[in-house]
Protein backbone atom coordinates (compact mmCIF):
# COMPACT_ATOMS: atom_id res chain seq x y z
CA UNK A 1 -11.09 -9.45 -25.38
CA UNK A 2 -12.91 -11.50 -23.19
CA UNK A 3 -10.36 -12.35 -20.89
CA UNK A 4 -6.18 -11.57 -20.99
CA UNK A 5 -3.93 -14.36 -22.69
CA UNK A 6 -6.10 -14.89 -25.85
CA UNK A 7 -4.05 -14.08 -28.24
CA UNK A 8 -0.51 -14.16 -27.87
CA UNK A 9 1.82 -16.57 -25.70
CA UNK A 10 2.42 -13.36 -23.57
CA UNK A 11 -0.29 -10.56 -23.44
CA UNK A 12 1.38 -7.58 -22.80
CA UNK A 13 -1.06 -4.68 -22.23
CA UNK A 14 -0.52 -0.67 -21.28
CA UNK A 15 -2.37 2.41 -18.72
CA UNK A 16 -2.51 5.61 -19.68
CA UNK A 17 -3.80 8.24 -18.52
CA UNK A 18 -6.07 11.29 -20.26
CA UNK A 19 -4.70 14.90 -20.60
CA UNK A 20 -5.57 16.77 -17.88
CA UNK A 21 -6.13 19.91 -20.61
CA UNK A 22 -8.00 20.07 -23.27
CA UNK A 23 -5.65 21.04 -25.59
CA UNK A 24 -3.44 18.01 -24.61
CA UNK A 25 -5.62 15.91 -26.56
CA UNK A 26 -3.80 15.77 -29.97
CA UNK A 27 -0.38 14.76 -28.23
CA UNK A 28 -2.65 12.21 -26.08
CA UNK A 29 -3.27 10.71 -28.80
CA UNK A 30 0.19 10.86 -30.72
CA UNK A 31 1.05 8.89 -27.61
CA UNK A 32 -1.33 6.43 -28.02
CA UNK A 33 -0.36 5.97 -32.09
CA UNK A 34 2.74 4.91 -30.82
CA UNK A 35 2.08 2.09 -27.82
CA UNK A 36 -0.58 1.05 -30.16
CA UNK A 37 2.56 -0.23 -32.43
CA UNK A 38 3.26 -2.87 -29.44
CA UNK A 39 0.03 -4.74 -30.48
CA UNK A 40 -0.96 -4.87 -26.69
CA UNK A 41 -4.07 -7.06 -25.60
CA UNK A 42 -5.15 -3.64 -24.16
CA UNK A 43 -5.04 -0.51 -23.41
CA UNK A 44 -6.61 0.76 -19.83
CA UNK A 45 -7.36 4.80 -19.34
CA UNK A 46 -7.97 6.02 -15.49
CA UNK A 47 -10.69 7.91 -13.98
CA UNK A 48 -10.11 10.92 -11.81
CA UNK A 49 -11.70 10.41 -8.27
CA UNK A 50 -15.58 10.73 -8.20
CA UNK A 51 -15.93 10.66 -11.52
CA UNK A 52 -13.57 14.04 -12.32
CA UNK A 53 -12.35 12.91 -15.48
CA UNK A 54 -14.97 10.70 -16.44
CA UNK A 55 -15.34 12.72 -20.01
CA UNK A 56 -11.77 12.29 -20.73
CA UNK A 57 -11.76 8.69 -20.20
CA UNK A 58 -14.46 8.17 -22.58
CA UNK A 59 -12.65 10.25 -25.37
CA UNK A 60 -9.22 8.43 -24.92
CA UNK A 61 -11.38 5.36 -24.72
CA UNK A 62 -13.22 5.32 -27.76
CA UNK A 63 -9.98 6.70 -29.47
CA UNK A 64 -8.00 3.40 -28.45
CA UNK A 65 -11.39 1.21 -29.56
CA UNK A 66 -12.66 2.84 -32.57
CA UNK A 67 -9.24 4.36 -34.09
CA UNK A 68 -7.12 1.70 -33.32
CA UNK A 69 -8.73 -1.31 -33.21
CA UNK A 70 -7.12 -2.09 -29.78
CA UNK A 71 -9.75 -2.93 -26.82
CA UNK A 72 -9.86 -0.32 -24.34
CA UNK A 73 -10.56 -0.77 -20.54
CA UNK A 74 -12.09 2.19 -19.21
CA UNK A 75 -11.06 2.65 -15.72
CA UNK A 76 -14.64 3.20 -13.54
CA UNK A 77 -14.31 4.51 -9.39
CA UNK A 78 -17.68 4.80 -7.81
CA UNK A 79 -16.22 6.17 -4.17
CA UNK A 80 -17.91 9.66 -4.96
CA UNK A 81 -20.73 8.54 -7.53
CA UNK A 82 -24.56 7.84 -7.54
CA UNK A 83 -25.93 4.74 -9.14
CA UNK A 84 -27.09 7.18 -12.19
CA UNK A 85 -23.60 8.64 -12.52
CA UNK A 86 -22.21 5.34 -13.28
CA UNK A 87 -25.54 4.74 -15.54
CA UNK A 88 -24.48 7.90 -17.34
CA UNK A 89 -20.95 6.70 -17.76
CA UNK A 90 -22.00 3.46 -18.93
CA UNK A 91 -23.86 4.88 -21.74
CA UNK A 92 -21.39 7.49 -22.91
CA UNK A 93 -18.89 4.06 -22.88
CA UNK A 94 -21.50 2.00 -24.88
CA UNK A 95 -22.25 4.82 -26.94
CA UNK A 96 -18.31 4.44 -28.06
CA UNK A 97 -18.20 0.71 -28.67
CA UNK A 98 -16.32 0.43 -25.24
CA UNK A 99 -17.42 -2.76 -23.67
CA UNK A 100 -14.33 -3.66 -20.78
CA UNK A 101 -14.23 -1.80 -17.57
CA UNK A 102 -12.33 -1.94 -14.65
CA UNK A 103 -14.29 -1.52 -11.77
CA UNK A 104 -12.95 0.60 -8.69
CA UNK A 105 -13.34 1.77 -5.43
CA UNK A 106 -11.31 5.05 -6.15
CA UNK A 107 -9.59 7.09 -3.56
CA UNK A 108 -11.60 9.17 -1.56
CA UNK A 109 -11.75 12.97 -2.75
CA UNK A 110 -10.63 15.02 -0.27
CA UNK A 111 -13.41 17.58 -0.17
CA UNK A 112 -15.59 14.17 0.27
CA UNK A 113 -17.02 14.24 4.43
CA UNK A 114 -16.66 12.04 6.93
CA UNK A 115 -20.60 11.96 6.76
CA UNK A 116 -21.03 11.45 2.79
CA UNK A 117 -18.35 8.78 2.89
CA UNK A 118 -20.19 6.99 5.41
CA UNK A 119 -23.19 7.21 3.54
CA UNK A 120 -21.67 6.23 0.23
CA UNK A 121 -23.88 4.36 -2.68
CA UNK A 122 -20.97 2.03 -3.21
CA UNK A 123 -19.35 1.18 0.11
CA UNK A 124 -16.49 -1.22 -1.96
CA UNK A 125 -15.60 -1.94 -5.28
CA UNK A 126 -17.08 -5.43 -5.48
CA UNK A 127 -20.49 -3.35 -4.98
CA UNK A 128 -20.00 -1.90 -8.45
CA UNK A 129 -19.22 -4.83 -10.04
CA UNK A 130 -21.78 -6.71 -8.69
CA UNK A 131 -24.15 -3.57 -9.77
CA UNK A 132 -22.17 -3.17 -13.30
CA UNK A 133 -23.02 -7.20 -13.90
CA UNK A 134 -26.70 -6.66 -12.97
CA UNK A 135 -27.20 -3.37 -15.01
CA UNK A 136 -24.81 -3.72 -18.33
CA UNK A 137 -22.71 -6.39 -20.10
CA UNK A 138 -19.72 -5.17 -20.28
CA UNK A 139 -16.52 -7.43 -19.76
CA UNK A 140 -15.47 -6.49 -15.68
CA UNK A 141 -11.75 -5.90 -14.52
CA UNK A 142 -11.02 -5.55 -10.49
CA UNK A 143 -7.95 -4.58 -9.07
CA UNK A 144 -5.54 -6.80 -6.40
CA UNK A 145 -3.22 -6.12 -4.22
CA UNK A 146 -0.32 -8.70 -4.08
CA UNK A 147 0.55 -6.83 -0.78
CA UNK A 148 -2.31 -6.27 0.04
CA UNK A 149 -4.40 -3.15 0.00
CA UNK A 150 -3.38 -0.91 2.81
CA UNK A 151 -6.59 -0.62 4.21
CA UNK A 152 -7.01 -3.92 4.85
CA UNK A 153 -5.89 -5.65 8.01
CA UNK A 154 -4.87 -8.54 6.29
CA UNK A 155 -3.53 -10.70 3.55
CA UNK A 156 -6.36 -12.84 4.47
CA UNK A 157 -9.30 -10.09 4.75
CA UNK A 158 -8.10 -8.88 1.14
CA UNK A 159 -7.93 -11.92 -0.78
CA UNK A 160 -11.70 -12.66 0.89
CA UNK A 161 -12.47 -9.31 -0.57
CA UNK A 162 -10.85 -10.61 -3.57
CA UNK A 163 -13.16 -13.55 -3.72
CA UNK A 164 -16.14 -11.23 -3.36
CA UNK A 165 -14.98 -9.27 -6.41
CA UNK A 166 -14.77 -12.23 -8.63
CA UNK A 167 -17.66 -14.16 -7.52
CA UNK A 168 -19.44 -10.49 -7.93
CA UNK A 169 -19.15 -10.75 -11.58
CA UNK A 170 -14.97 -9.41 -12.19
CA UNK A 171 -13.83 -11.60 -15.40
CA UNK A 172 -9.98 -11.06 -14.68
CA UNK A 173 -8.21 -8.90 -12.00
CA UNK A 174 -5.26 -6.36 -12.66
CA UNK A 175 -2.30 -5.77 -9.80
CA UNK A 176 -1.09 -3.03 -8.07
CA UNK A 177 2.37 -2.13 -8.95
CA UNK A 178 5.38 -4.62 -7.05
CA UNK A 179 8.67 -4.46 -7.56
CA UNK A 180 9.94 -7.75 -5.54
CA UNK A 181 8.28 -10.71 -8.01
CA UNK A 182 8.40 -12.90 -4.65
CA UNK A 183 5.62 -10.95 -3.29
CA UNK A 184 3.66 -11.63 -6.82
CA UNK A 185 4.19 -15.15 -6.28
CA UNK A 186 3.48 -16.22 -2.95
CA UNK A 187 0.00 -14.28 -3.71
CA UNK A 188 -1.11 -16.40 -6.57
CA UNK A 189 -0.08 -19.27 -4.37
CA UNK A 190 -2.53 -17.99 -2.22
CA UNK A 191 -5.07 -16.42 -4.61
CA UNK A 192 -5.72 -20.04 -5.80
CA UNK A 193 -6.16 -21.26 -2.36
CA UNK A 194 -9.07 -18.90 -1.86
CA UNK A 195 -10.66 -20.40 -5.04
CA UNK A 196 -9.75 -17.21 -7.28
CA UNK A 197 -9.70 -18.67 -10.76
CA UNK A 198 -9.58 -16.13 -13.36
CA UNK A 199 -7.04 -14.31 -15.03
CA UNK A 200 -5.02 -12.30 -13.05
CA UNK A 201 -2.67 -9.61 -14.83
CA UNK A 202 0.42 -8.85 -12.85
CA UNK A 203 1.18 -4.79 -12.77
CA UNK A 204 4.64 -3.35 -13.16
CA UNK A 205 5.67 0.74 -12.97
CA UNK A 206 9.28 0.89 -14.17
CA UNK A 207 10.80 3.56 -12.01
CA UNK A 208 13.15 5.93 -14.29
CA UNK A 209 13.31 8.90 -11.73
CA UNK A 210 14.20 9.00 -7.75
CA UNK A 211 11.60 11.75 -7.07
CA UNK A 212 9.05 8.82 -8.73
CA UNK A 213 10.00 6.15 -6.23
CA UNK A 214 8.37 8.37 -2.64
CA UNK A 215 5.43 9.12 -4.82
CA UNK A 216 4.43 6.09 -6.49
CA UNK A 217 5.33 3.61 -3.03
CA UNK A 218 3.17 6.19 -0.74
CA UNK A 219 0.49 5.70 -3.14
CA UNK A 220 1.01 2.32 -4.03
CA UNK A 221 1.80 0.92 -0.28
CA UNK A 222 4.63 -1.27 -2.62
CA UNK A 223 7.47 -2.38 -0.90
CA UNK A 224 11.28 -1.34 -2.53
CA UNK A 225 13.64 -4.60 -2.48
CA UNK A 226 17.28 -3.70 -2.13
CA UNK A 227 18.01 -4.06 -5.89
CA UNK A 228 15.56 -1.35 -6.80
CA UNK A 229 17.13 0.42 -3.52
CA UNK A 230 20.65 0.28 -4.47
CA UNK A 231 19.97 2.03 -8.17
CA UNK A 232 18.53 4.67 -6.78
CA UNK A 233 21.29 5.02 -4.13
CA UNK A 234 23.77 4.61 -7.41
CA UNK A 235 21.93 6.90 -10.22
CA UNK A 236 19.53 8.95 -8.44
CA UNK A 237 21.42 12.34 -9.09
CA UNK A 238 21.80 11.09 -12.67
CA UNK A 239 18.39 11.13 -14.81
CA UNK A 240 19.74 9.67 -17.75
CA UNK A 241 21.71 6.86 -16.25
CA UNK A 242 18.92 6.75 -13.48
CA UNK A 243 16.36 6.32 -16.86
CA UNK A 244 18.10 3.24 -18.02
CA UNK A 245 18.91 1.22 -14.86
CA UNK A 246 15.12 1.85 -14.07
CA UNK A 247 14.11 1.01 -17.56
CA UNK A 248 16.77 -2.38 -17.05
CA UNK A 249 15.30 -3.17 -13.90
CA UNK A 250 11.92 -3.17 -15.13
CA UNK A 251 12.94 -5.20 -17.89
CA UNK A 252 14.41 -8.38 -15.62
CA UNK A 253 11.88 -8.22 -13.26
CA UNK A 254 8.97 -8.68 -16.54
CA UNK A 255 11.50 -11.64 -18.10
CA UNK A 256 11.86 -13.11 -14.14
CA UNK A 257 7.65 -13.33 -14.31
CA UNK A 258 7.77 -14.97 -17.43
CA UNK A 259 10.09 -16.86 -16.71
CA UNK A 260 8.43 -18.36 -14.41
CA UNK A 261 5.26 -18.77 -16.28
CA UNK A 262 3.37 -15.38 -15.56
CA UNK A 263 1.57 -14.89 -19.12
CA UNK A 264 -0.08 -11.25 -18.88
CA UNK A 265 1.92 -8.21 -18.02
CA UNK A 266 0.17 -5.17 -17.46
CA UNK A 267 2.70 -2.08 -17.29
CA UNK A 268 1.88 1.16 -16.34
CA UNK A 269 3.19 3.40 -18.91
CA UNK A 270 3.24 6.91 -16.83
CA UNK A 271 2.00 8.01 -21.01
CA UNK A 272 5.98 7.44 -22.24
CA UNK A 273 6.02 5.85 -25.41
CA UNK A 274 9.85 5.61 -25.73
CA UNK A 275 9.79 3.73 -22.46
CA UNK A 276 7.82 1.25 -23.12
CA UNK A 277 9.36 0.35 -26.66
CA UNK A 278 12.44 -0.11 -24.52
CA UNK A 279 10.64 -2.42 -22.40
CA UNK A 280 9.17 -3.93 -25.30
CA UNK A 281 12.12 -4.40 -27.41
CA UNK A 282 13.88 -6.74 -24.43
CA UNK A 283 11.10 -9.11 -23.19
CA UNK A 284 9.34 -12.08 -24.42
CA UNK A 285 6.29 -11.61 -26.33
């Protein structure tokens, strides 16, 4: 997978995330058996803060590339890491036959001070790339933000960030979550006016629970249209009924973006296999 869209007339392509235990492994990977049905252009894996999970990511990495044949993006965040942590990483990944990363800033640990943040090896995430392309040849992901990343003051000062990113060496860009497609658009509008030309994969989180909705737009910065709004209002107190207006929601707001021409749909599994086939089962492919 050089780049998203290669394959199908829609690329449809899954995160998940590695067990946080051990022992978790074997259902991690019963998990993975089953998206891996979807055929998706992809399968990404995160990466704990600093390089906390880094181990795990490998594993569930070279599980996706070398069991099932799918190509695996190994999430990579550098806030917290040396230049030979991410050399180390690199190898273990190569070692595996894992050749697509997605290259990250990463969230500052919070045992990180204001003294070694300052002094950081990688100030920004286009500094990794830029030292990824130099150093390896693996196949690059960045991240965007269609509204835009909160520590930015703005749109403008994040899509020139954006710009750096790709012109560091990024092959295609992934999106923070959105749930209001208007946002989506009116960002590509402007993506291409900044001269951003590659792929960009547009990230959706289908919301199936009202305790996910504080937690994933405080971390996410994502606005909530009134649609999304008004279900929760409606089936909030009801998980199962809650479940499948999220799950339906999800589901128009992938067929509006294809719609209207958006090829490659990245969607953040939360590691629920029966979700997704839902989602799968009711959108173009």
């Amino acid at each position: 997978m050089a780049t998203p869209n290669k394959k199908n007339k829609y690329d449809i392509s899954f995160e998940v995330f590695p067990p946080k235990k051990d022992g978790e492994f074997e259902a991690a990977f019963e998990i993975l058996n089953a998206l891996a049905t979807h055929d998706p252009a992809f399968i990404s894996v995160t990466y704990g803060a600093g390089g906390s999970r880094s181990g795990k990511t490998v594993e569930i990495a070279s599980y996706i590339q070398n069991k099932l044949h799918i190509d695996a993006v190994a999430h990579m965040t550098c806030v917290g890491s040396k230049k030979d942590d991410i050399l180390a990483v690199c190898k273990a990944l190569k070692e595996q036959n894992v050749s697509h990363v997605l290259a990250l800033r990463g969230d500052r640990p919070k045992d990180m001070s204001d003294e070694q943040f300052a002094s950081r090896e990688f100030a920004h995430a286009n500094d990794l790339i830029d030292f990824l392309r130099r150093n390896t040849d693996f196949t690059i992901a960045g991240a965007c933000y269609p509204e835009k990343h909160f520590e930015s003051f703005s749109m403008e000062s994040d899509l020139n960030n954006l710009k750096k990113k790709q012109d560091a060496g990024a092959s295609f860009f992934i999106s923070q979550l959105f749930f209001d497609n208007d946002y989506y658009y009116s960002f590509l509008e402007k993506a291409d006016k900044k001269g951003i030309t590659i792929p960009i994969c547009a990230g959706i989180m289908p919301i199936t629970s009202s305790k996910q909705i504080g937690t994933t737009v405080s971390l996410s910065g994502s606005s909530v249209p009134k649609a999304l709004a008004d279900i929760i209002a409606a089936y909030g107190d009801n998980p199962e009924d809650m479940r499948k207006a999220g799950i339906d929601f999800c589901v128009r707001q992938i067929r509006d973006l294809q719609e209207n021409g958006v090829k490659d749909i990245h969607i953040y599994t939360m590691n629920k296999p029966k979700m997704a086939a839902e989602i799968m089962a009711n959108i173009l492919r």
